[in-house]
PDB file of N, CA and C in Angstrom:
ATOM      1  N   UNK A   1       0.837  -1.179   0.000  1.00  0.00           N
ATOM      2  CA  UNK A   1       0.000   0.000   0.000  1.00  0.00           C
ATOM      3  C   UNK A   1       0.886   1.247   0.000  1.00  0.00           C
ATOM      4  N   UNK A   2       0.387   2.242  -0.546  1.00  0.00           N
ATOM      5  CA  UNK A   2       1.301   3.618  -0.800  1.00  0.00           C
ATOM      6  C   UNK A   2       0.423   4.489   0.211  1.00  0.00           C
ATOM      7  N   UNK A   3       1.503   4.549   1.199  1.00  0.00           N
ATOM      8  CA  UNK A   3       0.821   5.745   1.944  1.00  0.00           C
ATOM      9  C   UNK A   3       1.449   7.570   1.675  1.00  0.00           C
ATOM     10  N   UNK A   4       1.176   8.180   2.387  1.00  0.00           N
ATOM     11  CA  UNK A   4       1.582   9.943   2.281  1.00  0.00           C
ATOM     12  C   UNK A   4       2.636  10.223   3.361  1.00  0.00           C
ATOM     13  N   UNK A   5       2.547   9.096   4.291  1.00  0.00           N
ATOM     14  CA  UNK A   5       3.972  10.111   5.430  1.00  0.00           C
ATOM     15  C   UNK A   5       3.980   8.435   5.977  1.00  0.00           C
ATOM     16  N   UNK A   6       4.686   8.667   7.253  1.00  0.00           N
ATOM     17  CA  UNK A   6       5.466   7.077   7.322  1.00  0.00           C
ATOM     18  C   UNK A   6       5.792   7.752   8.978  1.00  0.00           C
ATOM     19  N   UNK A   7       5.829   6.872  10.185  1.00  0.00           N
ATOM     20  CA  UNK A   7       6.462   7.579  11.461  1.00  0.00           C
ATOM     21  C   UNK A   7       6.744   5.915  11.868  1.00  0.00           C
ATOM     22  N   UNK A   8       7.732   5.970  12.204  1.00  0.00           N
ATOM     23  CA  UNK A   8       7.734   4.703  13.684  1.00  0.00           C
ATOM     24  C   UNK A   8       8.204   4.947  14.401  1.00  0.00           C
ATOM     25  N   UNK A   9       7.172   4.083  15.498  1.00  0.00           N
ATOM     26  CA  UNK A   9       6.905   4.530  16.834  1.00  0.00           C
ATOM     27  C   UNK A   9       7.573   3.299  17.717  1.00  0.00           C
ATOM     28  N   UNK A  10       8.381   2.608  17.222  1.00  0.00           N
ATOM     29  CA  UNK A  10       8.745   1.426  17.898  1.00  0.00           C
ATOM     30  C   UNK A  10       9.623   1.393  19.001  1.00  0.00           C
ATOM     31  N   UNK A  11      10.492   2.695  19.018  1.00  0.00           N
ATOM     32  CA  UNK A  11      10.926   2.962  20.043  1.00  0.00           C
ATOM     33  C   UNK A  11      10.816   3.545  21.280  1.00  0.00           C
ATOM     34  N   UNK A  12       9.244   4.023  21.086  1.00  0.00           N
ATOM     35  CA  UNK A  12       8.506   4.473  21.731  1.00  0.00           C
ATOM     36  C   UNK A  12       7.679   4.093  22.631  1.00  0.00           C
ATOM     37  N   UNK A  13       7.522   4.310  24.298  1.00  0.00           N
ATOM     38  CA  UNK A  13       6.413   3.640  25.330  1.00  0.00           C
ATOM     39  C   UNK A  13       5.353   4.462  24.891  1.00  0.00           C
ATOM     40  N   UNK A  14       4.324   4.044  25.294  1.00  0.00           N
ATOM     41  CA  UNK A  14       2.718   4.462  25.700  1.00  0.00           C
ATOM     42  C   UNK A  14       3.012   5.307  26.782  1.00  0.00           C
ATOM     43  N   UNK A  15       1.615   6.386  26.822  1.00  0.00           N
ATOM     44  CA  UNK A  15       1.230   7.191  25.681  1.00  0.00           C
ATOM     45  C   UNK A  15       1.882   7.954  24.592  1.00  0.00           C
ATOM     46  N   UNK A  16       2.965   7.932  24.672  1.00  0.00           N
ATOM     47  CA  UNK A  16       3.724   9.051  23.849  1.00  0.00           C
ATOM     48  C   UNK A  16       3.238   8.353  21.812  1.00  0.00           C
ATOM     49  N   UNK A  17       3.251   6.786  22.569  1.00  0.00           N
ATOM     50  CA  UNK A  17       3.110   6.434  21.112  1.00  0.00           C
ATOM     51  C   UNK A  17       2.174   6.646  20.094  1.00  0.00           C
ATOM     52  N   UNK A  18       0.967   7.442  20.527  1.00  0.00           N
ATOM     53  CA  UNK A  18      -0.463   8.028  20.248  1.00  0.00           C
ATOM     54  C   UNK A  18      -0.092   9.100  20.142  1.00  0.00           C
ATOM     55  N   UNK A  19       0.580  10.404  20.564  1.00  0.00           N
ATOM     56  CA  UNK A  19       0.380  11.373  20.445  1.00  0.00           C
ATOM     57  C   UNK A  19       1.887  11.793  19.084  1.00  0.00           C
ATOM     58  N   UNK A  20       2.431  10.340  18.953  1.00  0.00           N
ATOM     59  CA  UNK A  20       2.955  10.660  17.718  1.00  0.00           C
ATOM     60  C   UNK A  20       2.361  10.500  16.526  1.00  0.00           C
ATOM     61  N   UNK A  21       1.594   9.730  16.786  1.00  0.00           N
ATOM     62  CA  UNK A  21       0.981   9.591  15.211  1.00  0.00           C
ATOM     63  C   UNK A  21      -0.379  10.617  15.332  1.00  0.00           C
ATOM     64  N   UNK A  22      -1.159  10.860  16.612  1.00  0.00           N
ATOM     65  CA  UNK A  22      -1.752  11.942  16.511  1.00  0.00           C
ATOM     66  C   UNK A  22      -1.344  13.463  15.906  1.00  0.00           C
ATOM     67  N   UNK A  23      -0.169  13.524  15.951  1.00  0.00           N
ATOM     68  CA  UNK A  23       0.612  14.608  15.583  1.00  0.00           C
ATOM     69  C   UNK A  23       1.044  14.455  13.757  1.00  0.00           C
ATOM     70  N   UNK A  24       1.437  13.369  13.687  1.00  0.00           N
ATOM     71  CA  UNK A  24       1.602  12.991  11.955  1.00  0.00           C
ATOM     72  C   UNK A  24      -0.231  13.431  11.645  1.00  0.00           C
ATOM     73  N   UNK A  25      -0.670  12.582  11.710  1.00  0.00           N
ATOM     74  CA  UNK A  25      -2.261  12.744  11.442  1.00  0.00           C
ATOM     75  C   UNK A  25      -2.639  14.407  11.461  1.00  0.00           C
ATOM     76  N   UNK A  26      -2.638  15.122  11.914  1.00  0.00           N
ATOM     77  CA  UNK A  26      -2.684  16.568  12.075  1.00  0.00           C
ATOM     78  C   UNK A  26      -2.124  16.810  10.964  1.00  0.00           C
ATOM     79  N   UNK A  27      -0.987  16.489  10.404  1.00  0.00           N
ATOM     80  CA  UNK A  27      -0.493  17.508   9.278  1.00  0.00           C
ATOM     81  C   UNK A  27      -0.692  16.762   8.092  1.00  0.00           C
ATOM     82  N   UNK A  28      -1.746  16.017   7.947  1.00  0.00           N
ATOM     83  CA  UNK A  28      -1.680  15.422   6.983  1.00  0.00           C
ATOM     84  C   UNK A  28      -3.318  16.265   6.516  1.00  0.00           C
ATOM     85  N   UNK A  29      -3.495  16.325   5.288  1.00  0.00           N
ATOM     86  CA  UNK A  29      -4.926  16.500   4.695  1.00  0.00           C
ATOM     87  C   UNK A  29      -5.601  15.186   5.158  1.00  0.00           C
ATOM     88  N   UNK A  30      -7.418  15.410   5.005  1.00  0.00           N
ATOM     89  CA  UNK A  30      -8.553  14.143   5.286  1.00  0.00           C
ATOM     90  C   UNK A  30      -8.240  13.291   4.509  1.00  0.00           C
ATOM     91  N   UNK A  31      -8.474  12.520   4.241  1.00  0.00           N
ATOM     92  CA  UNK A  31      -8.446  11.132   3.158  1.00  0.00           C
ATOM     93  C   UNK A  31      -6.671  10.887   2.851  1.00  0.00           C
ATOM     94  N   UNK A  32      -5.947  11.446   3.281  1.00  0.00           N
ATOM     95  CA  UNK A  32      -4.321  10.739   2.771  1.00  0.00           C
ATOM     96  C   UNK A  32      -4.380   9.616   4.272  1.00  0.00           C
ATOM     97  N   UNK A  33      -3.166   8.893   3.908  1.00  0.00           N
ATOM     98  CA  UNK A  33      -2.753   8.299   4.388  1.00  0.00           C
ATOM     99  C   UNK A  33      -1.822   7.781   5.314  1.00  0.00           C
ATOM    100  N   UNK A  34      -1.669   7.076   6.105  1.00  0.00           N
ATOM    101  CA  UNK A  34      -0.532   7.211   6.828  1.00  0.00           C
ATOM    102  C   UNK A  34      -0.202   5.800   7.672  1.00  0.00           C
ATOM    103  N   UNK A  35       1.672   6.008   7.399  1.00  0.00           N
ATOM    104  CA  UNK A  35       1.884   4.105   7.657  1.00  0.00           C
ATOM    105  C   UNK A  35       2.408   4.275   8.974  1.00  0.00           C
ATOM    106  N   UNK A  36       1.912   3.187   9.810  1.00  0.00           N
ATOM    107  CA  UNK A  36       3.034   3.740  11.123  1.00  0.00           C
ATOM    108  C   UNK A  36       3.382   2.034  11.419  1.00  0.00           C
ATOM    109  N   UNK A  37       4.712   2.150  12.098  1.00  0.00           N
ATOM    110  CA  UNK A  37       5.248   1.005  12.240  1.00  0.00           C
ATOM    111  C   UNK A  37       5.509   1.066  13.832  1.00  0.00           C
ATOM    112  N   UNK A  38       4.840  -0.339  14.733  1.00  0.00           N
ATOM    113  CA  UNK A  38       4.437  -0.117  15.858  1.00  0.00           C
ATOM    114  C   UNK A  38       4.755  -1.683  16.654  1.00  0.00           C
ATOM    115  N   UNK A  39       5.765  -1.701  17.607  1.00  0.00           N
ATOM    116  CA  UNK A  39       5.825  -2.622  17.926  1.00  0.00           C
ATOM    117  C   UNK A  39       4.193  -3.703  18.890  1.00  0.00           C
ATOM    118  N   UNK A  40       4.397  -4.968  19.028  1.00  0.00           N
ATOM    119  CA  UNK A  40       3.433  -6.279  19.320  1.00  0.00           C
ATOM    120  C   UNK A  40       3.210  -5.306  21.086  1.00  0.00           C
ATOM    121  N   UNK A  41       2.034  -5.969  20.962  1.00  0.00           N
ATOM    122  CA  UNK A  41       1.475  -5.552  22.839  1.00  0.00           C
ATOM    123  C   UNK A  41       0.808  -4.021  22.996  1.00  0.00           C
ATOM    124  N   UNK A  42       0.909  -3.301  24.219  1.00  0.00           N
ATOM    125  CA  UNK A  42       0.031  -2.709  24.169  1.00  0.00           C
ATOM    126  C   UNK A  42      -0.080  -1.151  23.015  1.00  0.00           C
ATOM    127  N   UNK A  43       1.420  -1.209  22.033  1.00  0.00           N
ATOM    128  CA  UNK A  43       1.464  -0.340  21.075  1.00  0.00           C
ATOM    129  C   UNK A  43      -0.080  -0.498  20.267  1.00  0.00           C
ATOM    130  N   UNK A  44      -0.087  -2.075  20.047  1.00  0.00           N
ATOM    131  CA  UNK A  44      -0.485  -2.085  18.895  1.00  0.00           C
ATOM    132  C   UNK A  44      -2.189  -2.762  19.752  1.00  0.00           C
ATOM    133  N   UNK A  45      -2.038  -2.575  20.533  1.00  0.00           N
ATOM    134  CA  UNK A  45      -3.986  -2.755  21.114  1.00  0.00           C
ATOM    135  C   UNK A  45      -3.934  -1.050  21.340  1.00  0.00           C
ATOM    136  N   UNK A  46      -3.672  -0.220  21.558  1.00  0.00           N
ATOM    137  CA  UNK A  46      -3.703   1.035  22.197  1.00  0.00           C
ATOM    138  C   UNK A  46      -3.872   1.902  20.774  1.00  0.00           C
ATOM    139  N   UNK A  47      -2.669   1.606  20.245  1.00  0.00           N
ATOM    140  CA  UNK A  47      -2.686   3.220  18.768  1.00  0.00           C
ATOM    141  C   UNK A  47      -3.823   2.446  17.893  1.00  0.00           C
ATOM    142  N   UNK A  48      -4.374   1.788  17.681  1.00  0.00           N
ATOM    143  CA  UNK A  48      -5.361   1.243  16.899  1.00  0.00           C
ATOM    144  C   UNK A  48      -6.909   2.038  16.944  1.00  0.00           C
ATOM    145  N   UNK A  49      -6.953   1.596  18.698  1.00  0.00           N
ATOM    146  CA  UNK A  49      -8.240   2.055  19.200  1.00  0.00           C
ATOM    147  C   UNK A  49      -8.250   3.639  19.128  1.00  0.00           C
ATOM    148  N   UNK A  50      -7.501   4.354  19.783  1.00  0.00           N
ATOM    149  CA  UNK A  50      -7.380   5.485  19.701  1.00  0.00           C
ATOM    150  C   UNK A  50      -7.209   6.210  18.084  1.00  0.00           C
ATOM    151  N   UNK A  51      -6.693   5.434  17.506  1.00  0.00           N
ATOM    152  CA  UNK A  51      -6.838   6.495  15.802  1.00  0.00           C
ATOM    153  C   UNK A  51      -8.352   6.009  16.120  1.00  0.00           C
ATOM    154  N   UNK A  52      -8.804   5.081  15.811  1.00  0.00           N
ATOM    155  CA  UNK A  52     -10.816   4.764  15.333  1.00  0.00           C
ATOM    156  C   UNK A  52     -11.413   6.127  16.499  1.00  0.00           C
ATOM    157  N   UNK A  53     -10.919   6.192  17.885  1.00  0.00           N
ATOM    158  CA  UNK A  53     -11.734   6.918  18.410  1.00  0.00           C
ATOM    159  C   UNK A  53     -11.716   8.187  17.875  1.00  0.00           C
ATOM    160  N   UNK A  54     -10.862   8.640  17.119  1.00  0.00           N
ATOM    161  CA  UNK A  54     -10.241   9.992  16.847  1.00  0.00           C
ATOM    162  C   UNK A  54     -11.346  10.114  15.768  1.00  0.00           C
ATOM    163  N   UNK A  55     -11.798   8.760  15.442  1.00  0.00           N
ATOM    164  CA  UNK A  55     -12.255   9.603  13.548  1.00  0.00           C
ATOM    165  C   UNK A  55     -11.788   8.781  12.507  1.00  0.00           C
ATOM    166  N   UNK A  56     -10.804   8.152  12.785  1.00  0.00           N
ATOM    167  CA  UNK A  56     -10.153   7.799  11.809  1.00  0.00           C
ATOM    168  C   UNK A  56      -9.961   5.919  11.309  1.00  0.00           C
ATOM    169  N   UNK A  57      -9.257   5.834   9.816  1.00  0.00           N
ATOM    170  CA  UNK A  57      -9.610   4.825   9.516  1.00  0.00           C
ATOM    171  C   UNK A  57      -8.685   3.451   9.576  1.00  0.00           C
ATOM    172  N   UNK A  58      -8.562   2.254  10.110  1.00  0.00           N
ATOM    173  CA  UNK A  58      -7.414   1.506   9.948  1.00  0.00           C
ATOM    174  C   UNK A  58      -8.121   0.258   8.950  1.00  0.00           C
ATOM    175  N   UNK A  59      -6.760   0.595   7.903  1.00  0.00           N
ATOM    176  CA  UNK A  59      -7.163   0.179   6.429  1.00  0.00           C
ATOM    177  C   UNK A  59      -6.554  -1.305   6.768  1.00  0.00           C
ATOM    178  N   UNK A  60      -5.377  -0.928   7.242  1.00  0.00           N
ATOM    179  CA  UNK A  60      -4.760  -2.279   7.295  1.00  0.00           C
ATOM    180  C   UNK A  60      -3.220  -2.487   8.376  1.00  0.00           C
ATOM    181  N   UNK A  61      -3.525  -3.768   8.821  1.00  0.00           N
ATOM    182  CA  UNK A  61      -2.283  -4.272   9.702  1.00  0.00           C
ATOM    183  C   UNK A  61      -1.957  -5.708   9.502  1.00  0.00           C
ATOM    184  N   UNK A  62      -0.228  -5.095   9.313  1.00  0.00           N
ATOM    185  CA  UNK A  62       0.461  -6.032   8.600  1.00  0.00           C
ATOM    186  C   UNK A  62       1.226  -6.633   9.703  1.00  0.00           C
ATOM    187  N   UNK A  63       2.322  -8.049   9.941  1.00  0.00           N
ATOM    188  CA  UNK A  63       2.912  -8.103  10.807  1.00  0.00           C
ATOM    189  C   UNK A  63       4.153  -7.944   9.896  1.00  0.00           C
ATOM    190  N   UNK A  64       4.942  -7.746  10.884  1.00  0.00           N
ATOM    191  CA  UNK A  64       6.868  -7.253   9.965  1.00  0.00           C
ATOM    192  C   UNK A  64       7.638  -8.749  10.802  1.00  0.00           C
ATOM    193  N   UNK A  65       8.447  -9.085   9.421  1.00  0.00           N
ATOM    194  CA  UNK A  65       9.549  -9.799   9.927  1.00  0.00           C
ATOM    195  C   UNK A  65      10.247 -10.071  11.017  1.00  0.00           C
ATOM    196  N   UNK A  66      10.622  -8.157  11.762  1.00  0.00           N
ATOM    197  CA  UNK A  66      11.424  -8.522  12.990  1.00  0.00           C
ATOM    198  C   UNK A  66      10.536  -8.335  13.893  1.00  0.00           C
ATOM    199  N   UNK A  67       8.933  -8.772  14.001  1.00  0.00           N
ATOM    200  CA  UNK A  67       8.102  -8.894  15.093  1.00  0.00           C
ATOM    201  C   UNK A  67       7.440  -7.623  15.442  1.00  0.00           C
ATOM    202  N   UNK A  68       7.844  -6.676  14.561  1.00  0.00           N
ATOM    203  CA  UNK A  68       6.778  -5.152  14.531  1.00  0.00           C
ATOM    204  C   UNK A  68       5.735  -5.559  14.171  1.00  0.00           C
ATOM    205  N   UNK A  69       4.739  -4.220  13.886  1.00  0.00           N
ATOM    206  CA  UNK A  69       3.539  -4.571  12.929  1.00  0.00           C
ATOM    207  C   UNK A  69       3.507  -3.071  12.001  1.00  0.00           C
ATOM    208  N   UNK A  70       2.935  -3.000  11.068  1.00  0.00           N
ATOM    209  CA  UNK A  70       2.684  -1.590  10.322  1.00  0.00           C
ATOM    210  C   UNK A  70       1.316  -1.477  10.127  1.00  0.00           C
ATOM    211  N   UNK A  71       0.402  -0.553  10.603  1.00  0.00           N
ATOM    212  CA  UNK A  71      -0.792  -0.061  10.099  1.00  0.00           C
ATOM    213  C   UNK A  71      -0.876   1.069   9.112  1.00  0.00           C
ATOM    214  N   UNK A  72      -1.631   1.244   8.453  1.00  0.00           N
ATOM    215  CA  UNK A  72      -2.369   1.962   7.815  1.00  0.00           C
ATOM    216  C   UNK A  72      -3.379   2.697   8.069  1.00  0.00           C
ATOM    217  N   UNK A  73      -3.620   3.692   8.204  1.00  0.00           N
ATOM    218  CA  UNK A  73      -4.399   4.909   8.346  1.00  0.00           C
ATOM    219  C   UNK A  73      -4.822   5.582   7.683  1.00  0.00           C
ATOM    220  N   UNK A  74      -6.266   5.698   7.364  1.00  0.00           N
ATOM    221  CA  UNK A  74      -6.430   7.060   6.449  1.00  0.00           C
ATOM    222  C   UNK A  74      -7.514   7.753   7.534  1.00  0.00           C
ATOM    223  N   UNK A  75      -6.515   9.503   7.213  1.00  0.00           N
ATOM    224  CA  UNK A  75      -7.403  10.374   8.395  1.00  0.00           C
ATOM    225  C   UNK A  75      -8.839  10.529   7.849  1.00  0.00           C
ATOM    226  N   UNK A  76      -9.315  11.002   8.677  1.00  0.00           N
ATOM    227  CA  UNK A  76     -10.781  11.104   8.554  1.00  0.00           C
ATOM    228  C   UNK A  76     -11.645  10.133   7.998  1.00  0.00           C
ATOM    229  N   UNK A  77     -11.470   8.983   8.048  1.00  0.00           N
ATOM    230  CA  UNK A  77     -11.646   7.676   7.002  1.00  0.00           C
ATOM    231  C   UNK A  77     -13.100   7.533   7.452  1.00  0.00           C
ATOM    232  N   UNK A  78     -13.725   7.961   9.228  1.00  0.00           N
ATOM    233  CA  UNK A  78     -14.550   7.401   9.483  1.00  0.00           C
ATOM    234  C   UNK A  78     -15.640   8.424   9.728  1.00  0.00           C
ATOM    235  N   UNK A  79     -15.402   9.984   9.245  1.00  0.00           N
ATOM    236  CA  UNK A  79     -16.420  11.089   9.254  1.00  0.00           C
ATOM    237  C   UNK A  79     -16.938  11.073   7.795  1.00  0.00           C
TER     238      UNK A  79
END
């Protein structure tokens, strides 16, 4: 999938890991896209729920080789 901007957050604890891609998401126009790469556990139960609560859309989640995962986002996917 071709997304518009790209962030990973894998090095990142909770909450901070939401308010990074909340922050990508902000500068992006409605309908683009956005890939974020998010490590297994509560990254990836936590930034999921919170983009949907925001509004927004998760197109797709992939798992990665070295045990990450990458979602897909499109803002405003769900207004």
């Amino acid at each position: 999938m071709k997304a518009d901007d790209f962030v990973d957050i894998t090095g990142v604890v909770c909450p901070i890991t939401f308010v990074k891609v909340k922050v990508a998401l902000e500068e992006l126009d409605a309908g683009k896209i956005l890939e974020v790469k998010l490590n297994a556990g509560e990254a990836l139960e936590n930034v999921p729920r919170s983009v949907k609560d925001e509004g927004h859309k998760i197109i797709e989640v992939n798992p990665n080789s070295d045990g990450s995962f990458t979602i897909f986002v499109e803002k405003d996917g769900l207004r």
